[in-house]
N, C-alpha and C. Protein backbone atom coordinates (compact mmCIF):
# COMPACT_ATOMS: atom_id res chain seq x y z
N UNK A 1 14.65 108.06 119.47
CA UNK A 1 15.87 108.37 120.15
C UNK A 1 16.84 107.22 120.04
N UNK A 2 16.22 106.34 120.07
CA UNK A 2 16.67 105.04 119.75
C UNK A 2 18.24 104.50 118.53
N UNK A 3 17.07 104.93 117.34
CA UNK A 3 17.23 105.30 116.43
C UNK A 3 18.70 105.66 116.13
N UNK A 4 18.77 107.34 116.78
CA UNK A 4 19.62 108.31 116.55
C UNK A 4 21.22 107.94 117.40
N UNK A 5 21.07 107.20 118.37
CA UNK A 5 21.76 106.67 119.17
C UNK A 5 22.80 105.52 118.38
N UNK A 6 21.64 104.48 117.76
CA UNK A 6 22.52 103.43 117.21
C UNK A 6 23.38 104.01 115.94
N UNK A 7 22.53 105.23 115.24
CA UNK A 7 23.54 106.25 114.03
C UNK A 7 24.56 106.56 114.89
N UNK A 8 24.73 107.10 115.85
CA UNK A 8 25.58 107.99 116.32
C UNK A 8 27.13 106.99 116.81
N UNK A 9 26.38 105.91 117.55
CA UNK A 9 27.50 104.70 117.41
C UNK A 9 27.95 104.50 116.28
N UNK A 10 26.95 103.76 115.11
CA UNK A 10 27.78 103.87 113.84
C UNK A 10 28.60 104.25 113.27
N UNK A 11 28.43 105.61 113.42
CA UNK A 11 29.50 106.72 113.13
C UNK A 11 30.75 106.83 113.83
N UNK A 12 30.50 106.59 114.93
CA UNK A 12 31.47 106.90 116.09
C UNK A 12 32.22 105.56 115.33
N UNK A 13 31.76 104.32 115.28
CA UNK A 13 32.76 103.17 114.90
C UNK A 13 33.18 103.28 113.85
N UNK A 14 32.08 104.07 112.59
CA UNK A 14 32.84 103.86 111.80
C UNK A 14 34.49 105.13 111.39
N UNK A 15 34.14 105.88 112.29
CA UNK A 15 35.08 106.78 112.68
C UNK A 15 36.14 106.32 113.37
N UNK A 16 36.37 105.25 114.00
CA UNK A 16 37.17 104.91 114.83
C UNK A 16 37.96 104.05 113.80
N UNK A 17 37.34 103.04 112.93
CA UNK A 17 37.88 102.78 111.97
C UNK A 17 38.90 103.12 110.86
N UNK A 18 38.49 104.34 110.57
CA UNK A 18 38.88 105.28 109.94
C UNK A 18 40.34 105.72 110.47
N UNK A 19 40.23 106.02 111.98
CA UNK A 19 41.38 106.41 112.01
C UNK A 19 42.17 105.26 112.51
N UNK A 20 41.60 104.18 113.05
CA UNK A 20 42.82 103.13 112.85
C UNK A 20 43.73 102.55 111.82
N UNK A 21 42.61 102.94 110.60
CA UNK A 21 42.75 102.45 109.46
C UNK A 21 44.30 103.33 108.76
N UNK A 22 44.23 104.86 108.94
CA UNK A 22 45.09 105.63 108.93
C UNK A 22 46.39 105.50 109.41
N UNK A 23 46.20 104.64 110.96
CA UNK A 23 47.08 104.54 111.75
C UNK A 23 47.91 103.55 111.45
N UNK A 24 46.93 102.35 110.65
CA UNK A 24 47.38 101.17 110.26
C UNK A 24 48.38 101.92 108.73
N UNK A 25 48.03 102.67 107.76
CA UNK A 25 48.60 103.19 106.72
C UNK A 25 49.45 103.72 107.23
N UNK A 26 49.85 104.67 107.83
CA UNK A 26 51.39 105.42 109.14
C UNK A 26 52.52 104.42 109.19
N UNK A 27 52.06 103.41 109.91
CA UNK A 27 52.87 102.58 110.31
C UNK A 27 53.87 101.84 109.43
N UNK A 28 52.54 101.30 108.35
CA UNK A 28 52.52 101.01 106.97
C UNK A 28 53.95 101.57 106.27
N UNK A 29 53.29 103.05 105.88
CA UNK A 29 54.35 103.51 105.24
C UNK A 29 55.57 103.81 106.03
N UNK A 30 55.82 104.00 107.27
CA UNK A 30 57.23 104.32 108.18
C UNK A 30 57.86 102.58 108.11
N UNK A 31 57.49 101.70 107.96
CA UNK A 31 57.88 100.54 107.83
C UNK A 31 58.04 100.58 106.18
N UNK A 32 57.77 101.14 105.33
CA UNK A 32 58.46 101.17 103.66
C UNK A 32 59.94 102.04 104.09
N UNK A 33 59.15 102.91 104.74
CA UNK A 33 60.48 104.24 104.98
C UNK A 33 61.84 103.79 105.63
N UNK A 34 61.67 102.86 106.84
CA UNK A 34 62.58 102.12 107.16
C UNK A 34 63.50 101.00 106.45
N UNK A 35 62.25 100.20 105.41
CA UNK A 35 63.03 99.55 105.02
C UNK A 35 63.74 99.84 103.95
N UNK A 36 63.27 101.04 103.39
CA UNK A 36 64.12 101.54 102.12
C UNK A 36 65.60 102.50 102.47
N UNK A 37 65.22 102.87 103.91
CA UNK A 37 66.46 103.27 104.48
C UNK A 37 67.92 101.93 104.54
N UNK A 38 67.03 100.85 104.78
CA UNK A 38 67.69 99.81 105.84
C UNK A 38 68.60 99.29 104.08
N UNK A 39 67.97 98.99 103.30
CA UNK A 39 68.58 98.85 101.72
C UNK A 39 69.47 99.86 101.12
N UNK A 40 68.76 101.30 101.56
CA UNK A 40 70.26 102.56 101.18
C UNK A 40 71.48 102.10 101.97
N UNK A 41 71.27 101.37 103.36
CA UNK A 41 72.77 101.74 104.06
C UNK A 41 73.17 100.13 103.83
N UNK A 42 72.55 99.12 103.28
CA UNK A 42 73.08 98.32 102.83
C UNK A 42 73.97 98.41 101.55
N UNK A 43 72.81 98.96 100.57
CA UNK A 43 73.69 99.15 99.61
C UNK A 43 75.09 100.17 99.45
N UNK A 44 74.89 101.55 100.07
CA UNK A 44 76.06 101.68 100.47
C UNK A 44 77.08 100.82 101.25
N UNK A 45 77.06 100.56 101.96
CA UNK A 45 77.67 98.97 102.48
C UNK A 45 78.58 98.62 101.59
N UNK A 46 77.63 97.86 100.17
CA UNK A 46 78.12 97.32 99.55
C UNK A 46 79.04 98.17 98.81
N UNK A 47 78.87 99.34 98.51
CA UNK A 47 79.73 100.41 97.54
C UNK A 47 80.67 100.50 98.11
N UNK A 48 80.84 100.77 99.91
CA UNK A 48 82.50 101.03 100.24
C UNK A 48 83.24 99.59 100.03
N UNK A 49 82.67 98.25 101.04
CA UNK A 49 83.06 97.20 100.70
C UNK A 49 83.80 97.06 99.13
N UNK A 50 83.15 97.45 98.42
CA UNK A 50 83.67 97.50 97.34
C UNK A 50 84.63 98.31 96.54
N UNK A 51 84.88 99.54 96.91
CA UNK A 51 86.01 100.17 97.14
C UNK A 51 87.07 100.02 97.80
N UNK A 52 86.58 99.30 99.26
CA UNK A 52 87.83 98.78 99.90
C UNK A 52 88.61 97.91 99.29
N UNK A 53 88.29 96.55 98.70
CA UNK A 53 88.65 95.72 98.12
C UNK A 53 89.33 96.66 96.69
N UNK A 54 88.65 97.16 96.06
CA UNK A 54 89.46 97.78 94.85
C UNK A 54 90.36 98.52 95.49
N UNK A 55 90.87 98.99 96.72
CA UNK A 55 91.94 99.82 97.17
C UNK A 55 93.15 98.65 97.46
N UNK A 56 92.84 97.80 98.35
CA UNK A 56 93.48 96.78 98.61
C UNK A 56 93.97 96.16 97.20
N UNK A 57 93.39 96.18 96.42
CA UNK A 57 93.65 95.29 95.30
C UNK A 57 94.91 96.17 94.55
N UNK A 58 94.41 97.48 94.42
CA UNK A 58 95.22 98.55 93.66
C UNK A 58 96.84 98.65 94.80
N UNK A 59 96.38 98.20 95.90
CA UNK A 59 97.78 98.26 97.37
C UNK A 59 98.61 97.33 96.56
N UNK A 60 97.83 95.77 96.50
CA UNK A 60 98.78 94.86 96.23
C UNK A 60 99.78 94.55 94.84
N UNK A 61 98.64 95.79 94.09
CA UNK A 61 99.12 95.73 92.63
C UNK A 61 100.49 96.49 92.85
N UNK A 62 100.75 97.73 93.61
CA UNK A 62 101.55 98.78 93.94
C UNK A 62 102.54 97.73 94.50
N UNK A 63 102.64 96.65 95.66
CA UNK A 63 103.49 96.38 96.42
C UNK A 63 104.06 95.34 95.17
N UNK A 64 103.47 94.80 94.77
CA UNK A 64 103.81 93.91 93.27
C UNK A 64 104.99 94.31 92.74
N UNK A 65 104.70 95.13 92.26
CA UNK A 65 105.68 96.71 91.36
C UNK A 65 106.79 96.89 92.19
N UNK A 66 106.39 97.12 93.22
CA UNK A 66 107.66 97.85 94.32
C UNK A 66 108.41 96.59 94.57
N UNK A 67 107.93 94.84 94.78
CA UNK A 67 109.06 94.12 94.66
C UNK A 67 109.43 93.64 93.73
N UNK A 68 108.76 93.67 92.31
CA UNK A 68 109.53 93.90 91.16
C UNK A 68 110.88 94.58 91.17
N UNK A 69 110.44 96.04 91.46
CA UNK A 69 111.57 96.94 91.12
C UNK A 69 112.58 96.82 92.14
N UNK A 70 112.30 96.12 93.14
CA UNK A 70 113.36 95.78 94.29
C UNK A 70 114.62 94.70 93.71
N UNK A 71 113.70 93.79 93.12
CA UNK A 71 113.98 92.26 92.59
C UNK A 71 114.74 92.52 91.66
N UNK A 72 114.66 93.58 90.49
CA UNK A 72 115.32 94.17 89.32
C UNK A 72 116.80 94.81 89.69
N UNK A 73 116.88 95.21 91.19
CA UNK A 73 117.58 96.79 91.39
C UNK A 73 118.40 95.54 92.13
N UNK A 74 118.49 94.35 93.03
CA UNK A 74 119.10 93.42 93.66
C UNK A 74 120.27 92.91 92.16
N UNK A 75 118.97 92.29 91.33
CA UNK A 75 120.00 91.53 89.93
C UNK A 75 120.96 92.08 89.15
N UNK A 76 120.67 93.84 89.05
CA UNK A 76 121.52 94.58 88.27
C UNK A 76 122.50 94.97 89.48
N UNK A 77 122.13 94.86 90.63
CA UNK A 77 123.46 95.12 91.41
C UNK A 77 124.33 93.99 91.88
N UNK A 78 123.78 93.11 91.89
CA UNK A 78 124.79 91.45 92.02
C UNK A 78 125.42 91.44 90.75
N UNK A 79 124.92 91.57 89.60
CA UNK A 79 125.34 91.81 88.29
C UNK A 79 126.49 92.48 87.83
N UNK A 80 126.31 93.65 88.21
CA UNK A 80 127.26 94.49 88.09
C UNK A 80 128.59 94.23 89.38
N UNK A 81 128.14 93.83 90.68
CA UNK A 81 129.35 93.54 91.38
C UNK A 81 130.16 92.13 91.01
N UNK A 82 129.54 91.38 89.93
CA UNK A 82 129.83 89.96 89.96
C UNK A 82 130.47 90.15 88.05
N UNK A 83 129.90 90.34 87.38
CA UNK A 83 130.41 90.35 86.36
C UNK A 83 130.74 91.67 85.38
N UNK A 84 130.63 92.84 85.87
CA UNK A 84 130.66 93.83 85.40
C UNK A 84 132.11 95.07 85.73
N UNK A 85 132.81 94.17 86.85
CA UNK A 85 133.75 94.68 87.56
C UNK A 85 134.90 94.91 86.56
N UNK A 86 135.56 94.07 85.45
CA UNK A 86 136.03 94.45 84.58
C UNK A 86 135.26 95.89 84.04
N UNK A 87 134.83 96.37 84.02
CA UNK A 87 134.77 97.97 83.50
C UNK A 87 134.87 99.03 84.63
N UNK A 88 134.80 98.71 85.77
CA UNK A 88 135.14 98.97 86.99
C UNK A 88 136.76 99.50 87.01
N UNK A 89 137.19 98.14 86.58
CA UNK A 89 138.83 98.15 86.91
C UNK A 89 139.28 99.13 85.97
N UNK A 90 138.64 98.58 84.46
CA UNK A 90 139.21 99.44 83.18
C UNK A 90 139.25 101.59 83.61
N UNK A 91 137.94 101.24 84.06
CA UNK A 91 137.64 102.43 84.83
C UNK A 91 139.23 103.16 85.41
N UNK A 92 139.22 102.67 86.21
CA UNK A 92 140.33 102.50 87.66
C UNK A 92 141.64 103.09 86.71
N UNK A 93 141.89 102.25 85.99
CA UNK A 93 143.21 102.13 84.84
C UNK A 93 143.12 103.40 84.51
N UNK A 94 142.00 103.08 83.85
CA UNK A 94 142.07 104.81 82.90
C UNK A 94 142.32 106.23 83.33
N UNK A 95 141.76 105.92 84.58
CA UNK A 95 142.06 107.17 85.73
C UNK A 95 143.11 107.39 86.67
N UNK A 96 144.07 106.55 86.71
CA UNK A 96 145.45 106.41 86.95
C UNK A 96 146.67 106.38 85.72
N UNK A 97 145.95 106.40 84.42
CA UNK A 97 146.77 106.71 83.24
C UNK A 97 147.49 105.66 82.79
N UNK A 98 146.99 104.29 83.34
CA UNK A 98 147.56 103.32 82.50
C UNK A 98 146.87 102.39 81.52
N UNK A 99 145.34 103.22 81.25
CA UNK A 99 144.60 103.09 79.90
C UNK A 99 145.32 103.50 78.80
């Protein structure tokens, strides 16, 4: 009886083992699962971060342009009020008939 008793513990432990052992693999893998989550939303992270900056970048390229064309549209109009006024006048003449 003896015997059958210390089997039956055996079993029982080595059963208990077993499923700790399982429990220990669970955990195991929900801790891969997490951390491969925790790297997807990093690396997305990194993908918008990185879009943001290429948006911003593509903003400043745009505002670039826009005071270019500001800077252009200032010179041809100082230009034209400063030295271009002779065709202005000729203008003027011509349309009063003393061209």
């Amino acid at each position: 009886m003896s015997s059958t008793g210390s089997f039956h513990t055996i079993v029982q432990v080595r059963y208990e083992f077993y499923r700790s052992f399982h429990t220990i693999v669970q955990v195991r893998d929900e801790f891969y699962r997490s951390f491969h989550t925790i790297v997807q939303v990093r690396d997305q992270f990194y993908r918008s971060f990185h879009t943001i900056v290429q948006v911003r970048d593509e903003f400043y390229r745009s505002f670039h342009t826009i005071v270019q064309v500001r800077d252009e549209f200032y010179r041809s109009f100082l230009h034209y009020r400063s030295g271009e006024g002779s065709v202005l006048q000729e203008f003027s003449h011509y349309r009063s008939g003393e061209g």
